[in-house]
Protein backbone atom coordinates (compact mmCIF):
# COMPACT_ATOMS: atom_id res chain seq x y z
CA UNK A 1 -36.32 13.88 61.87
CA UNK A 2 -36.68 17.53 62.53
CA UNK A 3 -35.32 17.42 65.86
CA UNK A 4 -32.53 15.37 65.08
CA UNK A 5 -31.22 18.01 62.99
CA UNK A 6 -32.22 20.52 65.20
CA UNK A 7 -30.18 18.69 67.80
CA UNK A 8 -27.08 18.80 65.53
CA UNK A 9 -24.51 21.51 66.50
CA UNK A 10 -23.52 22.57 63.04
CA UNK A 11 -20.75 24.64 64.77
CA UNK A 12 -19.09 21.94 66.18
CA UNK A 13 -15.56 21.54 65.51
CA UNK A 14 -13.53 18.11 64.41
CA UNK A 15 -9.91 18.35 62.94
CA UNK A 16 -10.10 21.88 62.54
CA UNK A 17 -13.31 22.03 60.46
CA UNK A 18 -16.82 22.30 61.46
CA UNK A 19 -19.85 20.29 60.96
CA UNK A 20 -21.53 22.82 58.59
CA UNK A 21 -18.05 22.47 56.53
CA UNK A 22 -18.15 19.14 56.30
CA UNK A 23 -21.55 18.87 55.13
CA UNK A 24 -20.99 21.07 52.55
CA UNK A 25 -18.07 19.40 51.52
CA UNK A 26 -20.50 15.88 51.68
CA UNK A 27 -22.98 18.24 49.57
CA UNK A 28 -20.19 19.17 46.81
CA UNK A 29 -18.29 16.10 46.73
CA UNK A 30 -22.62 14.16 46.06
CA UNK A 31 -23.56 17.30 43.31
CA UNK A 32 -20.09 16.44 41.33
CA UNK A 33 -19.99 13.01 40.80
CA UNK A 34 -23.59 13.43 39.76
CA UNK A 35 -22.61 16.09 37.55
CA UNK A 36 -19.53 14.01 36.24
CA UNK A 37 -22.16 10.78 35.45
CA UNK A 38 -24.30 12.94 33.66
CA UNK A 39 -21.89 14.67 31.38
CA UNK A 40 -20.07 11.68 30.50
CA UNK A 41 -23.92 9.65 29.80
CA UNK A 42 -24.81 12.89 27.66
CA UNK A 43 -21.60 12.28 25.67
CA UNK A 44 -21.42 9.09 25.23
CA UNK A 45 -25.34 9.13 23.78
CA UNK A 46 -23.99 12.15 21.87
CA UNK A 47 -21.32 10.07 20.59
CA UNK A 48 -23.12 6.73 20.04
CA UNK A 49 -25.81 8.95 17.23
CA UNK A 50 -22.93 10.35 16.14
CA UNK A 51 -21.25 7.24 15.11
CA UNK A 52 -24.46 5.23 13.42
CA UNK A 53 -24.55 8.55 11.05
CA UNK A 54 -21.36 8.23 9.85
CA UNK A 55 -19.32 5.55 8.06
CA UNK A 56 -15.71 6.81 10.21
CA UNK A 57 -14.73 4.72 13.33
CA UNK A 58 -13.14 7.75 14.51
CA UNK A 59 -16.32 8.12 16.87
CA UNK A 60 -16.03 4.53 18.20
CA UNK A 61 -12.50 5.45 19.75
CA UNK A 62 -13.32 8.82 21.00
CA UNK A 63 -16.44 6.53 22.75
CA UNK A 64 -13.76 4.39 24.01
CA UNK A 65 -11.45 7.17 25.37
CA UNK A 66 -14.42 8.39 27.08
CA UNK A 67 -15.38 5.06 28.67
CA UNK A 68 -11.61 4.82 30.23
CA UNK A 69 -12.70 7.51 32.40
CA UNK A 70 -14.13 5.25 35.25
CA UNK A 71 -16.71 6.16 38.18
CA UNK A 72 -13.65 5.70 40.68
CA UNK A 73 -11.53 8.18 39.08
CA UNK A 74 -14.84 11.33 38.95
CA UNK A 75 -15.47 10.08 42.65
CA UNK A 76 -12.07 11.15 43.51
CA UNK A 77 -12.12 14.39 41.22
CA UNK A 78 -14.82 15.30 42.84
CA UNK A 79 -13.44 14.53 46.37
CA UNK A 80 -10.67 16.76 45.58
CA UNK A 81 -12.57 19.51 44.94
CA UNK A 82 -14.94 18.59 47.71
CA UNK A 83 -11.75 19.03 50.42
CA UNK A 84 -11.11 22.24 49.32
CA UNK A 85 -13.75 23.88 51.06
CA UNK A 86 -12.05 22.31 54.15
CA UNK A 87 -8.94 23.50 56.17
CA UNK A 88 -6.86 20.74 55.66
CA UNK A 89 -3.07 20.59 56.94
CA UNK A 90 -0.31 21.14 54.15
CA UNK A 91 0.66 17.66 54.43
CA UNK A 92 -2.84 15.87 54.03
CA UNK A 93 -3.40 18.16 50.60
CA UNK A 94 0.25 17.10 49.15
CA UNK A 95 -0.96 13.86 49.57
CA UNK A 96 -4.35 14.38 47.85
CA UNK A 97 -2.99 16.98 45.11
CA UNK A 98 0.09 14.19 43.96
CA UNK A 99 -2.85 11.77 44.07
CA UNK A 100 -4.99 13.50 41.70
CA UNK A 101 -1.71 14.68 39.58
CA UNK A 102 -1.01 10.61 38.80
CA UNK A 103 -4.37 9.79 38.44
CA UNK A 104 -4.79 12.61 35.52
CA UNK A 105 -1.60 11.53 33.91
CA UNK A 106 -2.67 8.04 33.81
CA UNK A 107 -5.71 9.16 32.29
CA UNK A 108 -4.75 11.05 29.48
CA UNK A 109 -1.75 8.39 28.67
CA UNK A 110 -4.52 5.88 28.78
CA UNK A 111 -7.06 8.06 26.32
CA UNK A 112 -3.71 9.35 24.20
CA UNK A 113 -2.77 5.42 23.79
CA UNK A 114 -5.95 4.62 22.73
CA UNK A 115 -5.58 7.00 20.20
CA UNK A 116 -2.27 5.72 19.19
CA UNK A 117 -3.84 2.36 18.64
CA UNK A 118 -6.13 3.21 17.03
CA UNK A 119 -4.22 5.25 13.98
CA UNK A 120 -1.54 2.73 13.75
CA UNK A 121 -4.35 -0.04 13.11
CA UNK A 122 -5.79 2.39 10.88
CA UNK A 123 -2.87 3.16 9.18
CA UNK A 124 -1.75 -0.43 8.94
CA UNK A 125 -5.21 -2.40 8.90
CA UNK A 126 -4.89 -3.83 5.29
CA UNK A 127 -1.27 -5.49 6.93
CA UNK A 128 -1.63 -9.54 7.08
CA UNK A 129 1.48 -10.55 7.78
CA UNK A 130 2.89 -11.04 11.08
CA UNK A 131 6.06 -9.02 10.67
CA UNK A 132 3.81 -5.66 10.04
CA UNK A 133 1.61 -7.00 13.26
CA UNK A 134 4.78 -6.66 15.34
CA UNK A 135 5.93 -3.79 14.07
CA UNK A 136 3.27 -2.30 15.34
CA UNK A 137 3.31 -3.62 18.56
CA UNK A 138 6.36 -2.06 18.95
CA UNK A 139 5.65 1.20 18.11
CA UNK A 140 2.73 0.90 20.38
CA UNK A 141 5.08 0.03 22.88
CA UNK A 142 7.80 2.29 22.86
CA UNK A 143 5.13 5.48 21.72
CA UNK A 144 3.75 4.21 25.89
CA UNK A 145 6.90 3.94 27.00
CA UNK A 146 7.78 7.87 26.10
CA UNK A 147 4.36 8.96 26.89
CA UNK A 148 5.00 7.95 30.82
CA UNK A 149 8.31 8.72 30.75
CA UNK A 150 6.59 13.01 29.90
CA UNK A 151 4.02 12.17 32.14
CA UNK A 152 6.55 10.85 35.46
CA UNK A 153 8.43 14.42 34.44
CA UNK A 154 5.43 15.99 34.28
CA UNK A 155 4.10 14.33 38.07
CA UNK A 156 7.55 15.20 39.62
CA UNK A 157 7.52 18.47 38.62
CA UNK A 158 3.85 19.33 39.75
CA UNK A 159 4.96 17.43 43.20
CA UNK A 160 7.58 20.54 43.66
CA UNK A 161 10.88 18.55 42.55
CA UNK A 162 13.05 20.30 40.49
CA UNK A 163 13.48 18.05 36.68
CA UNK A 164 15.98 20.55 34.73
CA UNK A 165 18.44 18.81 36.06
CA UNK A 166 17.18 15.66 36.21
CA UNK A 167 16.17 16.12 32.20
CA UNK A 168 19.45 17.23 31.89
CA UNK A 169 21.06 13.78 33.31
CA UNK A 170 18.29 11.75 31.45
CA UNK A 171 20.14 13.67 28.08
CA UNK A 172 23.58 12.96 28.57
CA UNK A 173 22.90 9.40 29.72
CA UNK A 174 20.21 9.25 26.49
CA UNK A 175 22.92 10.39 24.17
CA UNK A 176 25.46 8.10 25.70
CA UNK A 177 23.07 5.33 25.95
CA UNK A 178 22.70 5.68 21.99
CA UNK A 179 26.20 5.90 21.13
CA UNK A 180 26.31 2.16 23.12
CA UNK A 181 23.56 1.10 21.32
CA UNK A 182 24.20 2.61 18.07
CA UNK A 183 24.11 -0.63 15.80
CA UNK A 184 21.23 -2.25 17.47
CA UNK A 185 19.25 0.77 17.46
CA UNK A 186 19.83 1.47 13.52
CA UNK A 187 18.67 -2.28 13.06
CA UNK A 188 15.90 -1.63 14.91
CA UNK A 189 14.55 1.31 12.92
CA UNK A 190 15.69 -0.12 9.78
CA UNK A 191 13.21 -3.14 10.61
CA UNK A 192 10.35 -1.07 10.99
CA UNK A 193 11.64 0.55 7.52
CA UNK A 194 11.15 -3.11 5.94
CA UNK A 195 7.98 -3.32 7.72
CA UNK A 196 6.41 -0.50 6.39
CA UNK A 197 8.28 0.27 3.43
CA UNK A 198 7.86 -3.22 2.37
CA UNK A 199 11.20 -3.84 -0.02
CA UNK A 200 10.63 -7.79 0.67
CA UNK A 201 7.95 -9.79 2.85
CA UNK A 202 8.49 -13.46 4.37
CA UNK A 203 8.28 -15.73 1.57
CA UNK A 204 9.60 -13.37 -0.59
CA UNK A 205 12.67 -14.79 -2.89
CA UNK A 206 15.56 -12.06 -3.04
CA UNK A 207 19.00 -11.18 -4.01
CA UNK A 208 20.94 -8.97 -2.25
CA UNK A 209 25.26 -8.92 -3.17
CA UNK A 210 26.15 -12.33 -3.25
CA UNK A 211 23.56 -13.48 -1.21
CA UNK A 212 19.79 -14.65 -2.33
CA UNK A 213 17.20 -16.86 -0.86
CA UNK A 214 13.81 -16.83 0.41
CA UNK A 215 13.05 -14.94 3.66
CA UNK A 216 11.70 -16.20 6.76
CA UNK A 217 11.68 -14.08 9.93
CA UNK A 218 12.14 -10.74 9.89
CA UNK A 219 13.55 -10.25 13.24
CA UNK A 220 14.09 -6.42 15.58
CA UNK A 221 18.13 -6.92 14.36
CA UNK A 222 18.18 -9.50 11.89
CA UNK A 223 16.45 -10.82 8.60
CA UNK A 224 16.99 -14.65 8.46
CA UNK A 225 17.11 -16.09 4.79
CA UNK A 226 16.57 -19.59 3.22
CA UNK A 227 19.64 -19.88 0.45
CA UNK A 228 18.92 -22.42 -1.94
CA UNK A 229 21.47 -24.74 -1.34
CA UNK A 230 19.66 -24.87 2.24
CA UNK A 231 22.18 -23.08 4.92
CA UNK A 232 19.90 -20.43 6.66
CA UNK A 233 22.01 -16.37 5.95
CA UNK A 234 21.49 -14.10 8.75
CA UNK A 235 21.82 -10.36 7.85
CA UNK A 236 21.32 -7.21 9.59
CA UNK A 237 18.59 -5.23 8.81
CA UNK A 238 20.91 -2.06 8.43
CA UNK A 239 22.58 -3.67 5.96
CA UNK A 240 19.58 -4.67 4.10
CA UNK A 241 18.03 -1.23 4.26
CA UNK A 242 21.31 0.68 2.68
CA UNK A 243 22.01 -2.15 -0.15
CA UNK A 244 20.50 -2.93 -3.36
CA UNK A 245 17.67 -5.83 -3.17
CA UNK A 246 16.04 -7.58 -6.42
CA UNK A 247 12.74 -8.95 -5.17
CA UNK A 248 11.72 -11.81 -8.14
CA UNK A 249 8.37 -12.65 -5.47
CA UNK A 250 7.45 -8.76 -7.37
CA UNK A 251 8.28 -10.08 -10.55
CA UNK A 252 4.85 -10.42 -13.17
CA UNK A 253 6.80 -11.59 -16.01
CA UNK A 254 10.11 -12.95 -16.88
CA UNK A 255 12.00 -12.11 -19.90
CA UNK A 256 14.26 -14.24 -21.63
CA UNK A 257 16.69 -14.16 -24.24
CA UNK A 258 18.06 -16.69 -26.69
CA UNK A 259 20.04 -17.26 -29.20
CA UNK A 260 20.86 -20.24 -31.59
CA UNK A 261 23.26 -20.66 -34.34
CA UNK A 262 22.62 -22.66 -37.43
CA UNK A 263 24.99 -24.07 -40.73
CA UNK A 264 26.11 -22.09 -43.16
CA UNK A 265 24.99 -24.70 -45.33
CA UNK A 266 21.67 -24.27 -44.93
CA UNK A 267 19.91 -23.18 -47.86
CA UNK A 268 18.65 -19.43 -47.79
CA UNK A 269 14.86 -21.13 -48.10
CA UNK A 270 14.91 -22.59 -44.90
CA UNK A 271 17.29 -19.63 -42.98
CA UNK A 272 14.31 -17.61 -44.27
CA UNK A 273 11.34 -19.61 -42.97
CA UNK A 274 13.17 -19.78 -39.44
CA UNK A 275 11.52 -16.73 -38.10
CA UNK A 276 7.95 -18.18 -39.08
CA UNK A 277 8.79 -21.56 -37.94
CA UNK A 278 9.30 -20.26 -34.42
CA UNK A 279 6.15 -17.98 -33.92
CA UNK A 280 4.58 -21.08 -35.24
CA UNK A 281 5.97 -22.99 -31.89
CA UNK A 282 5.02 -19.55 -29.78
CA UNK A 283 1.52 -19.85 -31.05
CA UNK A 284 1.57 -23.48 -29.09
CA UNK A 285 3.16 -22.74 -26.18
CA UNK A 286 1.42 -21.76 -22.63
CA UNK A 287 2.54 -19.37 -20.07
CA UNK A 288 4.28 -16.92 -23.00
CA UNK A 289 4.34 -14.14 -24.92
CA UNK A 290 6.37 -14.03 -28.21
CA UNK A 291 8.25 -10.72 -29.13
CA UNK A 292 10.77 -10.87 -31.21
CA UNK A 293 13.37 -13.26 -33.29
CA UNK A 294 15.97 -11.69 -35.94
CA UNK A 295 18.76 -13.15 -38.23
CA UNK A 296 21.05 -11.25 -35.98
CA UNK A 297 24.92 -12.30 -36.76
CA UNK A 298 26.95 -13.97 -39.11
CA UNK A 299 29.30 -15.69 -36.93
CA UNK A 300 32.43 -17.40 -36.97
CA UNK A 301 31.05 -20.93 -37.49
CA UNK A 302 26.94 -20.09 -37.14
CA UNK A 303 24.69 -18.15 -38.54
CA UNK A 304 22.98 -16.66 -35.25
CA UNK A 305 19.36 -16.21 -34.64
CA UNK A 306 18.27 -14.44 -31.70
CA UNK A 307 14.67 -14.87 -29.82
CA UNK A 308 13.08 -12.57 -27.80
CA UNK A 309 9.72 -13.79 -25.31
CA UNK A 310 7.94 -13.11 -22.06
CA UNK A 311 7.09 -15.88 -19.28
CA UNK A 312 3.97 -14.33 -18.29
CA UNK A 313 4.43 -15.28 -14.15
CA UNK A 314 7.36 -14.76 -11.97
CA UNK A 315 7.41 -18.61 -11.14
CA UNK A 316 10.85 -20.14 -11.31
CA UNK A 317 9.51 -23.32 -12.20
CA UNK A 318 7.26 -22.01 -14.78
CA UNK A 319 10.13 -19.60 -16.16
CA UNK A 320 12.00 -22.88 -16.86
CA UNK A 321 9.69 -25.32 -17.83
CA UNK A 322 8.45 -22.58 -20.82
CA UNK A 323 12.07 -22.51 -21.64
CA UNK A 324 12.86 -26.01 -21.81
CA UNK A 325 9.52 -26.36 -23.50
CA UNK A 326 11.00 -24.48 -26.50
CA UNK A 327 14.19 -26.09 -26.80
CA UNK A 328 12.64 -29.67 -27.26
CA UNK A 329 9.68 -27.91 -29.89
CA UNK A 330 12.21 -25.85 -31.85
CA UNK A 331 14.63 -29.56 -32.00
CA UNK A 332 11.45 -31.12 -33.15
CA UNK A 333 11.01 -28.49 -35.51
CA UNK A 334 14.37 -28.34 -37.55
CA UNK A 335 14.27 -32.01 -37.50
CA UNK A 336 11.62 -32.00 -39.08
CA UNK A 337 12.62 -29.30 -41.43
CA UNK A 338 16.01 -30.46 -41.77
CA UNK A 339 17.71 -27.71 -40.29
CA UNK A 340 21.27 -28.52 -38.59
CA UNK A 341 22.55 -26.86 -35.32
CA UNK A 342 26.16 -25.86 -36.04
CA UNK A 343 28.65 -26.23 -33.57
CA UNK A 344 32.52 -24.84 -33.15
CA UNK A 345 34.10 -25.89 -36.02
CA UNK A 346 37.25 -25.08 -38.15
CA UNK A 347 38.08 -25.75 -41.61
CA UNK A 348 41.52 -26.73 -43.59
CA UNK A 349 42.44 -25.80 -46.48
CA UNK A 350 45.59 -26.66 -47.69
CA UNK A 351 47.19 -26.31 -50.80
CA UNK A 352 49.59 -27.85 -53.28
């Protein structure tokens, strides 16, 4: 073995470099990607102690960025560094420097989208809908989108090509580009507004001007709603951001109003045991919660009673069922009693 090497001219000469070079680049290029596999084992242990200590997943992403950085990738950083101790031609070192410059860009897109990721589903973890879910799908996408569009700006320019202009095209044809898109682009931010602002959420029953129904998609441009009478109302999302919305899926209770009128025949007795009579029928009733009833108006044919109660859900169907229940108790009730209704009536008097 010792004359072998001893038989090696180390001065020899191939491509302009000579053997001595060549095995010190073979030496640096071996001692690097060593070095490379042991730094990135020591942090990943580092990182792995670090993260059964503590509660955050913070260290489970930073373990992940560090894991995109595959063997293939060190190899070639070391490589790079390995050729310079060679005299390479101008050419051959373009070629391995615009290499390397993509490579690195790649890399820290790849660990800076990971990042992204992983704040967004941090941000937006408790989301179960599938409107939120694509919201932030999008976001991921376009926030890749920009991040390669800096890093092909960033490659071109560290390749020797000149981007002020070329940034200054990309800006007039962004700004007319937006101008084109104006509308879509306003629905599309004003979507991720509803996503994450949440005003309303499929299934959700709103009214919004004259329209109202019960969402169900809410689309990049449009919000598609359910009206009652069953046609399906398509409305921008622009639109929806900048109007006023009354969301009765938010609702926890309902209030309602009523009012009844009575004879003026009754006898003061019985106009005075109305107000008992009724919390009597509250005190029966499920679903409510009684607050008020006063001898409010002498009217032109009635004397006027007004209730006041809570339906303690925002169902419609329970809202209406607690109402109707009333109306048949408090009929049963003056029947009973022997209280009359009135009705719009007009008296004669004539005389002789």
């Amino acid at each position: 073995m010792t004359n072998l090497i001893s038989n090696i001219n180390l001065s020899a000469e191939f491509l302009g470099n000579s053997t001595l070079q060549y095995a010190k680049a073979l030496g640096i290029f071996i001692v690097l990607v060593v070095v490379f596999k042991i730094a990135q084992y020591i942090v990943l242990k580092r990182l792995g102690k670090l993260a059964e200590k503590t509660k955050t997943d913070i260290d489970d992403t930073l373990i992940s960025i560090t894991k995109s950085f595959k063997p293939p990738f060190y190899w070639f950083l070391a490589f790079y560094f390995a050729m310079k101790f060679l005299a390479l031609n101008e050419l051959t070192m373009k070629i391995i420097t615009g290499i390397l410059v993509v490579w690195v860009v790649y890399q820290v897109i790849a660990g800076i989208q990971i990042l992204i990721n992983y704040i967004l589903k941090k941000r937006f973890a408790k989301e179960d809908d599938a409107g939120a879910k694509s919201a932030i799908n999008y976001i991921s996408l376009i926030s890749k989108v920009l991040l390669w569009a800096i890093g092909l700006l960033l490659i071109l320019s560290n390749l020797g090509v000149d981007v002020t202009s070329l940034i200054a095209g990309l800006g007039i044809g962004g700004i007319a580009i937006a101008f084109a898109l104006q509308n879509i682009l306003s629905d599309l931010f004003s979507s991720f507004a509803i996503y994450f602002d949440k005003p309303f959420a499929i299934g959700d029953f709103i009214v919004t001007g004259s329209h109202s129904g019960t969402v169900e998609k809410i689309g990049i441009k449009t919000t598609r709603i359910r009206a009652l009478q069953g046609e399906e109302i398509v409305i921008s999302n622009n639109e929806l951001t900048s109007a006023r919305i009354q969301n009765f899926k938010k609702m926890e209770k309902r209030r309602v109003v009523s009012s009844f009128g009575i004879l003026y025949e009754t006898p003061i007795e019985k106009i005075k045991n109305i107000k008992q009579l009724v919390k009597n029928i509250f005190n029966k009733l499920e679903n409510t919660e009684f607050s008020r009833i006063h001898f409010k108006q002498l009217g032109d044919f009635s004397l006027n009673f007004e209730v006041v109660y809570n339906i303690t859900t925002g169902d419609y169907n329970t809202f209406m069922d607690a109402q109707e229940e009333f109306n048949l108790k408090l009929l049963e009730v003056f029947e009973e009693e022997g209280i009359e209704f009135a009705y719009p009536t007009q008296k004669l008097f004539v005389t002789k």
